[in-house]
PDB file of N, CA and C in Angstrom:
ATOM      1  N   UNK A   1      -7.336 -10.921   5.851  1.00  0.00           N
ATOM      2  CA  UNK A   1      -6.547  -9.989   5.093  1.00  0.00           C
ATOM      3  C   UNK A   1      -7.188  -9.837   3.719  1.00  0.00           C
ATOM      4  N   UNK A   2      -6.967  -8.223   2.968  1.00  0.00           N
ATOM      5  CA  UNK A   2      -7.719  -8.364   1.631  1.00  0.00           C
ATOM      6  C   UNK A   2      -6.938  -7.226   0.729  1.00  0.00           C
ATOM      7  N   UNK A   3      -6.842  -7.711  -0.144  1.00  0.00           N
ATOM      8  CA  UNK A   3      -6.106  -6.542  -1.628  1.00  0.00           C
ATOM      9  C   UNK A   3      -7.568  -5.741  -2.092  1.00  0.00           C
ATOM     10  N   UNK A   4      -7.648  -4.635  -2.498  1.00  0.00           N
ATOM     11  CA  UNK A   4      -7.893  -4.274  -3.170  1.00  0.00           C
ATOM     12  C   UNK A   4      -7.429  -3.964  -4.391  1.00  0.00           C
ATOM     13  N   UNK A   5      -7.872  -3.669  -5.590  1.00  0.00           N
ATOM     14  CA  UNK A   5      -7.528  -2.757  -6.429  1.00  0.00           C
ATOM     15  C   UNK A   5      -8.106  -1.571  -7.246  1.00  0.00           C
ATOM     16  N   UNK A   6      -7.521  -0.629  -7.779  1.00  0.00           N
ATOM     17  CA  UNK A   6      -8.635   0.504  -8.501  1.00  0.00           C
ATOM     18  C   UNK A   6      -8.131   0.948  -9.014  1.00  0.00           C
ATOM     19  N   UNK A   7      -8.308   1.704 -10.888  1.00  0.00           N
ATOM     20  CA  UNK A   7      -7.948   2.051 -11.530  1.00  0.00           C
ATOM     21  C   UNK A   7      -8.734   3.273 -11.302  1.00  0.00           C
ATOM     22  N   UNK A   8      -8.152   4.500 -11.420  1.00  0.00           N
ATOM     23  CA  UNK A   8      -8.313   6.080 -11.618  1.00  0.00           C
ATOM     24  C   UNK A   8      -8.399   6.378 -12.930  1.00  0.00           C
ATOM     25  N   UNK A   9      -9.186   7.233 -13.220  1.00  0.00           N
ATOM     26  CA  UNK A   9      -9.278   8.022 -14.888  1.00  0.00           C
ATOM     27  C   UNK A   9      -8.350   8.815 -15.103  1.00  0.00           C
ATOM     28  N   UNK A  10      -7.221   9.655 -13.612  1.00  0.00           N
ATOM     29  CA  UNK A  10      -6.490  10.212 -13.978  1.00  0.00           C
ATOM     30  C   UNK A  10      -5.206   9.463 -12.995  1.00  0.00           C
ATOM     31  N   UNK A  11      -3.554  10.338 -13.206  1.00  0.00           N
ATOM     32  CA  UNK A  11      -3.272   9.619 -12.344  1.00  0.00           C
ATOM     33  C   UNK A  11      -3.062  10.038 -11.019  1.00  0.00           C
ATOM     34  N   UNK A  12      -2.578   9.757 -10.036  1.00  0.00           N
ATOM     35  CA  UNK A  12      -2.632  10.342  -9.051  1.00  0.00           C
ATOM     36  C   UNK A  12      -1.299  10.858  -8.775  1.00  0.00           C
ATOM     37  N   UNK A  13      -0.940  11.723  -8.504  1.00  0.00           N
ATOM     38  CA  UNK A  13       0.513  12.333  -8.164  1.00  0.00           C
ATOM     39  C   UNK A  13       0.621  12.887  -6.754  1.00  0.00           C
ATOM     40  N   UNK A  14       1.834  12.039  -6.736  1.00  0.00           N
ATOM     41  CA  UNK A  14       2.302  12.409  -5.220  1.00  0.00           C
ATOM     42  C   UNK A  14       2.521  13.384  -4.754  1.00  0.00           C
ATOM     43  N   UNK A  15       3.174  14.236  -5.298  1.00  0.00           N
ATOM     44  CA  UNK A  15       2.991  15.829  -4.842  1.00  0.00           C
ATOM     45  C   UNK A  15       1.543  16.457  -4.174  1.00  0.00           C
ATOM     46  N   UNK A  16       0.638  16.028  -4.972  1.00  0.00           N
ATOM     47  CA  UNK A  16      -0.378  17.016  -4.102  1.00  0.00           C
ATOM     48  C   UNK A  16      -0.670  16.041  -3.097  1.00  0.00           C
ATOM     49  N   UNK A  17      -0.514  15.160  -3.161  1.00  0.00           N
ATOM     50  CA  UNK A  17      -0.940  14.164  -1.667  1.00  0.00           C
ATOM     51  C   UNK A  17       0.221  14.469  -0.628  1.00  0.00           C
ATOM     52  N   UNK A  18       1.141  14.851  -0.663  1.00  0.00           N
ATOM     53  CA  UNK A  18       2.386  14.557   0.052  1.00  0.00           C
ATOM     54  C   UNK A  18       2.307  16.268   0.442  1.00  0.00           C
ATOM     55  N   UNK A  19       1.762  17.523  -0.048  1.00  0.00           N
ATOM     56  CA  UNK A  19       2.268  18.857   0.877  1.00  0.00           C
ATOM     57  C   UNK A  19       0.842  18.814   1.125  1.00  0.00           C
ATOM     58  N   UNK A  20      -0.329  17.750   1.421  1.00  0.00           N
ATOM     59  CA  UNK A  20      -1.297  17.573   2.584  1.00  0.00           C
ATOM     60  C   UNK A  20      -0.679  16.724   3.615  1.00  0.00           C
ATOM     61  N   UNK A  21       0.282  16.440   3.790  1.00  0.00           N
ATOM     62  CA  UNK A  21       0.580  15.098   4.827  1.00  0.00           C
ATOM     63  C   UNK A  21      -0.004  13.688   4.079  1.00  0.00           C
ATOM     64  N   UNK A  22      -0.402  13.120   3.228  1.00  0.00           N
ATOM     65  CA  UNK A  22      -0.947  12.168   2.737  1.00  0.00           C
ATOM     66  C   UNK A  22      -0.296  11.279   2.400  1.00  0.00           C
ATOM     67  N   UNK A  23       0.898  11.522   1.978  1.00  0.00           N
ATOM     68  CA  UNK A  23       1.792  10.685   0.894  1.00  0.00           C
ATOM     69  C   UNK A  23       3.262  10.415   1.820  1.00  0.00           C
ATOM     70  N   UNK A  24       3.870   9.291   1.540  1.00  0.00           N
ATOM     71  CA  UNK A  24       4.956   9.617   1.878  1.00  0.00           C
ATOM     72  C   UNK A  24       5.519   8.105   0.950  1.00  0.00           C
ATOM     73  N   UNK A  25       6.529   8.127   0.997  1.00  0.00           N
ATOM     74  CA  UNK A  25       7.553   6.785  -0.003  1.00  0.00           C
ATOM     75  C   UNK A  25       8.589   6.281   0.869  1.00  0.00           C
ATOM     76  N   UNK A  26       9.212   5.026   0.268  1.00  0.00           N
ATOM     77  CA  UNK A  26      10.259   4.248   1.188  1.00  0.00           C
ATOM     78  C   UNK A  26      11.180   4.203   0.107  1.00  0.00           C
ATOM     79  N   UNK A  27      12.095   3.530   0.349  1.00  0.00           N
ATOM     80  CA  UNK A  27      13.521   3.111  -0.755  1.00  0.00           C
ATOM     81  C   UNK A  27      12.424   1.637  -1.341  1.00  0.00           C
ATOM     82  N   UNK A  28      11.792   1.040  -0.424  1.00  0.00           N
ATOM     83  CA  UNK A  28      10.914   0.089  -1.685  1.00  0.00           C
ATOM     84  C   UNK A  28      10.066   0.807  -2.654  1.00  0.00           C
ATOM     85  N   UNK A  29       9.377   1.992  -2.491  1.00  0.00           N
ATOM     86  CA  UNK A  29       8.660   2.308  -3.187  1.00  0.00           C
ATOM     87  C   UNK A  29       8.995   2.800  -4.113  1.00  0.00           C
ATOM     88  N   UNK A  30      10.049   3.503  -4.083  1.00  0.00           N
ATOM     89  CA  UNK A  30      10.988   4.301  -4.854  1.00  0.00           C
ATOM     90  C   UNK A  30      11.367   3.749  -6.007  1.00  0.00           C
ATOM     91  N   UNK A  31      12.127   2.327  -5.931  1.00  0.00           N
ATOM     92  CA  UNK A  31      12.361   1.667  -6.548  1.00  0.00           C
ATOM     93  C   UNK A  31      11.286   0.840  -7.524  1.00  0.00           C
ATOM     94  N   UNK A  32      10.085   0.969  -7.076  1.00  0.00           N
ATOM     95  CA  UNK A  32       9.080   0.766  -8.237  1.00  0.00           C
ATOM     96  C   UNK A  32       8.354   1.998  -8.892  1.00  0.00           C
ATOM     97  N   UNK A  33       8.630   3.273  -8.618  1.00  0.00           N
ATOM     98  CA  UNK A  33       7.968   4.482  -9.173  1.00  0.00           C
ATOM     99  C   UNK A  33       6.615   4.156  -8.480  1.00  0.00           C
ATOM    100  N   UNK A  34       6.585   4.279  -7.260  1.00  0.00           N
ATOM    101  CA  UNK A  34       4.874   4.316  -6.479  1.00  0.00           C
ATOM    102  C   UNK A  34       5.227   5.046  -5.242  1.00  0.00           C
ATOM    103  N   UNK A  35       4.187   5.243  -4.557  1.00  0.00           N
ATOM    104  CA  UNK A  35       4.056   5.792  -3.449  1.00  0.00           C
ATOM    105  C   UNK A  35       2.874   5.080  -2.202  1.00  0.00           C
ATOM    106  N   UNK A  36       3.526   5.644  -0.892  1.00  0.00           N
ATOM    107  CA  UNK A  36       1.990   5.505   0.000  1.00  0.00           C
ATOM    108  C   UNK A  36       1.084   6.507  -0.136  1.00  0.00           C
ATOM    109  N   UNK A  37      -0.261   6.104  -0.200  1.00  0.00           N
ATOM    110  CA  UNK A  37      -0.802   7.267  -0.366  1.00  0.00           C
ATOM    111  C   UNK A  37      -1.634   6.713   1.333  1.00  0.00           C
ATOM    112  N   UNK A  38      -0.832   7.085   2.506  1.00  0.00           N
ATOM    113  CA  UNK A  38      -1.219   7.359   3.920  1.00  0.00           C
ATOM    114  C   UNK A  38      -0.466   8.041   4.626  1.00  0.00           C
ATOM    115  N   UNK A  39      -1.249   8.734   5.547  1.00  0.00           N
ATOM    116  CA  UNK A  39       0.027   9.465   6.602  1.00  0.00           C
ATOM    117  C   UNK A  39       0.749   8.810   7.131  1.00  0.00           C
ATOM    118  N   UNK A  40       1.587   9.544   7.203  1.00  0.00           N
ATOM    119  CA  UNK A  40       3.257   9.025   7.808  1.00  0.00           C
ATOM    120  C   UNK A  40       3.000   8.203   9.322  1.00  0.00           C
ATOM    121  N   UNK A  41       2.720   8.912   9.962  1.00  0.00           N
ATOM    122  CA  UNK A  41       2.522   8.814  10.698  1.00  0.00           C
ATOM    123  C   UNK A  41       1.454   8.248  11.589  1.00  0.00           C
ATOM    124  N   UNK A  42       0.546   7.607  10.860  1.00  0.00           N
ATOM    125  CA  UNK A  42      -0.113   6.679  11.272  1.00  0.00           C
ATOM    126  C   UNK A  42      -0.422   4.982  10.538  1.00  0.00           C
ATOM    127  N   UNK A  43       0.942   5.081   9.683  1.00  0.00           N
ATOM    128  CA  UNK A  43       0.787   3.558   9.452  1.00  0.00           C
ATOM    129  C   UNK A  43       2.508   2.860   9.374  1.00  0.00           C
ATOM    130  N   UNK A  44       2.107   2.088  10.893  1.00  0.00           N
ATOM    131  CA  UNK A  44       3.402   1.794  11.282  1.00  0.00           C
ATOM    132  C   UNK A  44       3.833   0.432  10.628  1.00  0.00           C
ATOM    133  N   UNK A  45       4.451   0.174   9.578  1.00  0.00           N
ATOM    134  CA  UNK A  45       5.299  -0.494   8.536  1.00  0.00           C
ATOM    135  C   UNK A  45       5.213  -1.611   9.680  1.00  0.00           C
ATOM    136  N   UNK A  46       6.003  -1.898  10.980  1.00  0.00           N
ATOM    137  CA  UNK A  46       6.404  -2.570  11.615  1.00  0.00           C
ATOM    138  C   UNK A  46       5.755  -3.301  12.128  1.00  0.00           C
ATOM    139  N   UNK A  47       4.072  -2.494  12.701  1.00  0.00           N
ATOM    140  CA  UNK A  47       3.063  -2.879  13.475  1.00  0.00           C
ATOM    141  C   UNK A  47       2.632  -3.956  12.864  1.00  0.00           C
ATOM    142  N   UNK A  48       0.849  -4.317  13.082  1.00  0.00           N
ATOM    143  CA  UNK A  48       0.157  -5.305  12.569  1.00  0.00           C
ATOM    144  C   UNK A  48      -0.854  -4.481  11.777  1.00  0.00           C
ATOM    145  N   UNK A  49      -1.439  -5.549  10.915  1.00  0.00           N
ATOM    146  CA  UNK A  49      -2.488  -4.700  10.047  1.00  0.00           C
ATOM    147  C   UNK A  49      -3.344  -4.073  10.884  1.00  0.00           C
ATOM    148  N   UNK A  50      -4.190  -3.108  10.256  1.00  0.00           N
ATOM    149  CA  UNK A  50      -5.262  -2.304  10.380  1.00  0.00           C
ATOM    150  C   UNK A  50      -6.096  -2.809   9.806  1.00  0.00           C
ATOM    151  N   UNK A  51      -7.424  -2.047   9.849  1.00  0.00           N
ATOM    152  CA  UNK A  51      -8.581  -1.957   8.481  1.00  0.00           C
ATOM    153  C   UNK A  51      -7.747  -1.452   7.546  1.00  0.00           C
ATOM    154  N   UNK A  52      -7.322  -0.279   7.434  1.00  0.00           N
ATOM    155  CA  UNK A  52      -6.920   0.102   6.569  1.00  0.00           C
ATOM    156  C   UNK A  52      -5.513   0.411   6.203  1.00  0.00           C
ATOM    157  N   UNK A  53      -4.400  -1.025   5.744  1.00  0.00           N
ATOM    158  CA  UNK A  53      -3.082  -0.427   6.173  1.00  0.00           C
ATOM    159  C   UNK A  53      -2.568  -0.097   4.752  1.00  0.00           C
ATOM    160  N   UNK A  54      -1.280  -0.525   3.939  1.00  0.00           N
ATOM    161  CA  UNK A  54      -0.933   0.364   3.265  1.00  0.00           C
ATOM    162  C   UNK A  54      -1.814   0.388   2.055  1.00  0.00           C
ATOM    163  N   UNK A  55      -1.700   1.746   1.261  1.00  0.00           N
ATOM    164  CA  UNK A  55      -2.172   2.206  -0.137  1.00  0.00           C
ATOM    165  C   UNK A  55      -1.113   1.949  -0.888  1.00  0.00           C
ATOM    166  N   UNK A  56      -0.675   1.200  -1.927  1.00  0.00           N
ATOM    167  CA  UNK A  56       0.144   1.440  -2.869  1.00  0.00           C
ATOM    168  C   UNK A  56      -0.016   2.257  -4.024  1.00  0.00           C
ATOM    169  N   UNK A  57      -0.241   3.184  -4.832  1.00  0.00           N
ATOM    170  CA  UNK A  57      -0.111   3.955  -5.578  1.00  0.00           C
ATOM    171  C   UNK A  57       1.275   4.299  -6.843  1.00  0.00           C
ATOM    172  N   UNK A  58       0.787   4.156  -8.075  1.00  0.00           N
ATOM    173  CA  UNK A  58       1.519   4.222  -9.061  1.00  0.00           C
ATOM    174  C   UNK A  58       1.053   4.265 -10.353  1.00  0.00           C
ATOM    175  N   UNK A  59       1.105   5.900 -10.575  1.00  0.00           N
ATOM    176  CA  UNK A  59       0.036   6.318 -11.722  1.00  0.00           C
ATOM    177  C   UNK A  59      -1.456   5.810 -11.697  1.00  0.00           C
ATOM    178  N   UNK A  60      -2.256   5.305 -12.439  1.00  0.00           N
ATOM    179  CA  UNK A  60      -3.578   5.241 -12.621  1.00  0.00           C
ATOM    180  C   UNK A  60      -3.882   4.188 -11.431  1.00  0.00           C
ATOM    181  N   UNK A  61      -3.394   3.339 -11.106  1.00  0.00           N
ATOM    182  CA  UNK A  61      -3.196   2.042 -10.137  1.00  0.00           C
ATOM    183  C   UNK A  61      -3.096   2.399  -8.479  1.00  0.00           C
ATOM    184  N   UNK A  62      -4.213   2.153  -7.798  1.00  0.00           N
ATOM    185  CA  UNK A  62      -3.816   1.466  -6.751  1.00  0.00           C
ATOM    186  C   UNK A  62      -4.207  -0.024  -5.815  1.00  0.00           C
ATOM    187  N   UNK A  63      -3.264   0.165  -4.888  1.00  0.00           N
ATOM    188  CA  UNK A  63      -3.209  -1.762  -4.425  1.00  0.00           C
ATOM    189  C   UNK A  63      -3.671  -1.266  -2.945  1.00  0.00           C
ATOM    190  N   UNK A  64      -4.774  -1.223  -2.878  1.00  0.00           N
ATOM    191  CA  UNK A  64      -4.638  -1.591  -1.157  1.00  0.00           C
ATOM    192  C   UNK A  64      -4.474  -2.705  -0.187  1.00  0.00           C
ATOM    193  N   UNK A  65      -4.466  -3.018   0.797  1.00  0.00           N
ATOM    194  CA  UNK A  65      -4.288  -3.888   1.675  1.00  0.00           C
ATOM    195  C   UNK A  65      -4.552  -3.606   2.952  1.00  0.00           C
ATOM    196  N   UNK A  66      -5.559  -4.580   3.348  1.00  0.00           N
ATOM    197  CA  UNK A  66      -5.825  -3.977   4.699  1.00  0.00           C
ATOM    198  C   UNK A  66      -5.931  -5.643   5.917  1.00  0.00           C
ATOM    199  N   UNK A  67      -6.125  -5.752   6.908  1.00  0.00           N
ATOM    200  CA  UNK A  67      -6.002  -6.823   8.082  1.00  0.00           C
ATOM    201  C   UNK A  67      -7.274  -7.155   8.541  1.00  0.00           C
ATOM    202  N   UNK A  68      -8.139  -7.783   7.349  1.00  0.00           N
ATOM    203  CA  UNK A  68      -9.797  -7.002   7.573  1.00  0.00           C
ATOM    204  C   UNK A  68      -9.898  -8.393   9.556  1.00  0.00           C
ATOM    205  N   UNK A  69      -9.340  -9.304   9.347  1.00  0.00           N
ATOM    206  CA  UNK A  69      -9.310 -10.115  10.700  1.00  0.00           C
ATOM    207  C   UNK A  69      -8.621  -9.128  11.878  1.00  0.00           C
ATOM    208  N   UNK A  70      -8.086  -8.045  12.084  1.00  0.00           N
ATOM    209  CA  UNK A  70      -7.667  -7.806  12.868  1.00  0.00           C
ATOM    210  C   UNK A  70      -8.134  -7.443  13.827  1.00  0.00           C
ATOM    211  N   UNK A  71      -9.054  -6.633  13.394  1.00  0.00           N
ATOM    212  CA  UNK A  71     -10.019  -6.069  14.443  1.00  0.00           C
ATOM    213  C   UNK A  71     -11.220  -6.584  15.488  1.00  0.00           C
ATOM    214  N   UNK A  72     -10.609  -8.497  15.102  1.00  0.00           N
ATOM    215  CA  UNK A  72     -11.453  -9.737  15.797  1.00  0.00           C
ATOM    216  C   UNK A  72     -10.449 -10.391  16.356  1.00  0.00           C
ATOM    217  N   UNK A  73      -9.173  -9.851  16.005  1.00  0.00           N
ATOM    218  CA  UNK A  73      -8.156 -10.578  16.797  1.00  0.00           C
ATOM    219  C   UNK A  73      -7.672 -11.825  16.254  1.00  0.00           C
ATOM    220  N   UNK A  74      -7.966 -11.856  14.836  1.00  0.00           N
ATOM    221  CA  UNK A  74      -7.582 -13.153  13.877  1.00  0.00           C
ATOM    222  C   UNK A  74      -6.150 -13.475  13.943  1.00  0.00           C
ATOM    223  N   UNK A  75      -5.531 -14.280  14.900  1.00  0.00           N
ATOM    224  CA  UNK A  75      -4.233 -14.740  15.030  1.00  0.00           C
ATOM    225  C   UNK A  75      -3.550 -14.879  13.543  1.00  0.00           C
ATOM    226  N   UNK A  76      -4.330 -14.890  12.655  1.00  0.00           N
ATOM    227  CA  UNK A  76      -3.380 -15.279  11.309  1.00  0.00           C
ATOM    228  C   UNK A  76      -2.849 -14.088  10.472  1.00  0.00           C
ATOM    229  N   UNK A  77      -4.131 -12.898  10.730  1.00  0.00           N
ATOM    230  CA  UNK A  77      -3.163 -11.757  10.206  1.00  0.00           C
ATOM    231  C   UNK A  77      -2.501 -11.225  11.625  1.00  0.00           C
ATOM    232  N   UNK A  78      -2.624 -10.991  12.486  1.00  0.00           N
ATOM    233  CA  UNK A  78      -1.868 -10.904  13.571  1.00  0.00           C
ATOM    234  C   UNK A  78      -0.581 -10.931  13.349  1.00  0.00           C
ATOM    235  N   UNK A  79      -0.420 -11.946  12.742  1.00  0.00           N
ATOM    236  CA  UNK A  79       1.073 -12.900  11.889  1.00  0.00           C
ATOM    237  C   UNK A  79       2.056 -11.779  11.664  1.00  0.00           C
ATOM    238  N   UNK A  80       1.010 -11.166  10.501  1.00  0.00           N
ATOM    239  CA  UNK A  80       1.900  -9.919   9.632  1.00  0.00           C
ATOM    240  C   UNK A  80       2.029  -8.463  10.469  1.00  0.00           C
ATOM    241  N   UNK A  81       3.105  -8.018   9.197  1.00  0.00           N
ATOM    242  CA  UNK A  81       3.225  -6.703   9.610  1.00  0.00           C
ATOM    243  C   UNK A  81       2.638  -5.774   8.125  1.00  0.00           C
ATOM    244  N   UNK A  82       2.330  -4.532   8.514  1.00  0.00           N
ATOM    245  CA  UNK A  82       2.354  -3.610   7.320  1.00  0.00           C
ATOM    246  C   UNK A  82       3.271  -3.944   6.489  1.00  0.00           C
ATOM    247  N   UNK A  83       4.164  -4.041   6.530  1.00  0.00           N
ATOM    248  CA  UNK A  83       5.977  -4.391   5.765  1.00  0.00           C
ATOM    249  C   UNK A  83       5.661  -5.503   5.007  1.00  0.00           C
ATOM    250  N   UNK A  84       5.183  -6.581   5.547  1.00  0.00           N
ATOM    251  CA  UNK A  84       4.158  -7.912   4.564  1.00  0.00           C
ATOM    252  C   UNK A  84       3.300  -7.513   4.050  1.00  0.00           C
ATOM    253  N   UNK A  85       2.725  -7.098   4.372  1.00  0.00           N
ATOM    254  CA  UNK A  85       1.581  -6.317   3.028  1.00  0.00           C
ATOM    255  C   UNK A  85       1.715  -5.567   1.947  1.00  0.00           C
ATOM    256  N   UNK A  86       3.339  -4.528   2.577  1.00  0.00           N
ATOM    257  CA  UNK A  86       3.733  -3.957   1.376  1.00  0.00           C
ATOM    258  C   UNK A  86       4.431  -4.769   0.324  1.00  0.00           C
ATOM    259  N   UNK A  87       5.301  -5.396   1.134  1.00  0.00           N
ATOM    260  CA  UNK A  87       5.593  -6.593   0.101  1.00  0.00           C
ATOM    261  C   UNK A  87       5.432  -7.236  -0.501  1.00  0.00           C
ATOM    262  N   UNK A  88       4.102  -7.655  -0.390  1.00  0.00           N
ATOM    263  CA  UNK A  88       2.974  -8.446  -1.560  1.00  0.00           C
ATOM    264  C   UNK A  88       2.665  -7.400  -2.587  1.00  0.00           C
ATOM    265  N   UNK A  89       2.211  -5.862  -2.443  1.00  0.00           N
ATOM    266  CA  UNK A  89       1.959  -5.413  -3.165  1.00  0.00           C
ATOM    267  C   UNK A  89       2.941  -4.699  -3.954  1.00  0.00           C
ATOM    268  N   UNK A  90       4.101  -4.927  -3.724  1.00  0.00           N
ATOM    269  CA  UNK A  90       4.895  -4.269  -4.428  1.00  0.00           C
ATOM    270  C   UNK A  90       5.178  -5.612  -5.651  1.00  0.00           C
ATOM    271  N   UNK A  91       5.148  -6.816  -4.926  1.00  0.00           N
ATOM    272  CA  UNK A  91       5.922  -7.980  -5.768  1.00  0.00           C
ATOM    273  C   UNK A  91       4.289  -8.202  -6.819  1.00  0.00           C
ATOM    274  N   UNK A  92       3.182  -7.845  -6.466  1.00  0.00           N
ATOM    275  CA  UNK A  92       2.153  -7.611  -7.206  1.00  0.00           C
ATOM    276  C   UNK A  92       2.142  -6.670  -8.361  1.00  0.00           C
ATOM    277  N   UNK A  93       2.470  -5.584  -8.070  1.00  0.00           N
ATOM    278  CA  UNK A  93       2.978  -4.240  -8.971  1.00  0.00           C
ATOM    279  C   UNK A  93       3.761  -4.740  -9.897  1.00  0.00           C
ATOM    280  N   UNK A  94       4.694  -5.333  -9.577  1.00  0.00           N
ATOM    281  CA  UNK A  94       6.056  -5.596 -10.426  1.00  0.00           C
ATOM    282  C   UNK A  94       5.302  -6.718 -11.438  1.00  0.00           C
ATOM    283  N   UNK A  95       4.311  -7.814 -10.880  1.00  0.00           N
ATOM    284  CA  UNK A  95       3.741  -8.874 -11.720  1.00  0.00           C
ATOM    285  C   UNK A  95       2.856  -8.506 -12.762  1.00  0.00           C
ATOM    286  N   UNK A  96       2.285  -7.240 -12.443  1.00  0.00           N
ATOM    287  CA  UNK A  96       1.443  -6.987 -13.485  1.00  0.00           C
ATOM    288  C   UNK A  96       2.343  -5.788 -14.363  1.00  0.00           C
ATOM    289  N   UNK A  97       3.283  -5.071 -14.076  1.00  0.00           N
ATOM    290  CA  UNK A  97       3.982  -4.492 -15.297  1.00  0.00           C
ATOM    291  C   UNK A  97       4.879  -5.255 -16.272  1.00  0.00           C
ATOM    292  N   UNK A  98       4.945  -6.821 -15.154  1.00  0.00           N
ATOM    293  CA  UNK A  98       5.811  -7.586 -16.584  1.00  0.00           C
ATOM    294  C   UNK A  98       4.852  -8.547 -17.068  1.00  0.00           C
ATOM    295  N   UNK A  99       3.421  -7.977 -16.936  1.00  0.00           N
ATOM    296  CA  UNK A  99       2.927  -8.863 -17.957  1.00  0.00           C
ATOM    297  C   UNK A  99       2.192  -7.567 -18.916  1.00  0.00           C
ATOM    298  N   UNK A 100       2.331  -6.863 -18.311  1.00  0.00           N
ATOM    299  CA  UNK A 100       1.833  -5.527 -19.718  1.00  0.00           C
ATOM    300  C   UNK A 100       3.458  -5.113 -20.972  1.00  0.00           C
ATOM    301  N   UNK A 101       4.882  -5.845 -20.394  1.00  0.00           N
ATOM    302  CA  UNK A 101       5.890  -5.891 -21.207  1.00  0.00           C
ATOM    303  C   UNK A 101       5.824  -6.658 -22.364  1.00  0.00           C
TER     304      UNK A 101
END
């Protein structure tokens, strides 16, 4: 399993990602002012990681996370779901805006 991170020069707004199909948000995301920046429809929250599972996105910031063992059949991310991954990166998000407070 692996985080990324990347800071943008501008920020990214959900609107133009979201009337391409790109974007979509949860009541978790919501609640931190971020977004997914993946189609809806191909990253199943529930499933197991991917290469590439969720994008977190929020202004200049994003968190990726992806199941880089999965695709070898690594029983340990196997473990998780997308939903664990988002969850790290959201409780990540939240760690680094209360240390920029």
């Amino acid at each position: 399993m692996g985080l990324t991170f990347q800071w943008e020069e501008e920020a990214l707004e959900y609107e133009s990602f979201a009337s391409m199909g790109m974007a979509f948000s949860t009541p978790q995301t919501e609640e931190v002012g971020a977004f997914l920046l993946n189609k809806k429809e191909s990253l199943d929250l529930d499933g197991p990681p991917s290469l590439s599972g969720p994008l977190l996105v929020k202004g200049k910031l994003s968190i990726g996370a992806g199941g880089l063992g999965a695709m070898a059949g690594d029983a340990v991310v196997l473990d998780f779901t997308n939903q664990d991954l988002l969850d790290v990166q959201v409780e990540i998000l939240k760690y680094m805006e209360s240390r920029q407070a």
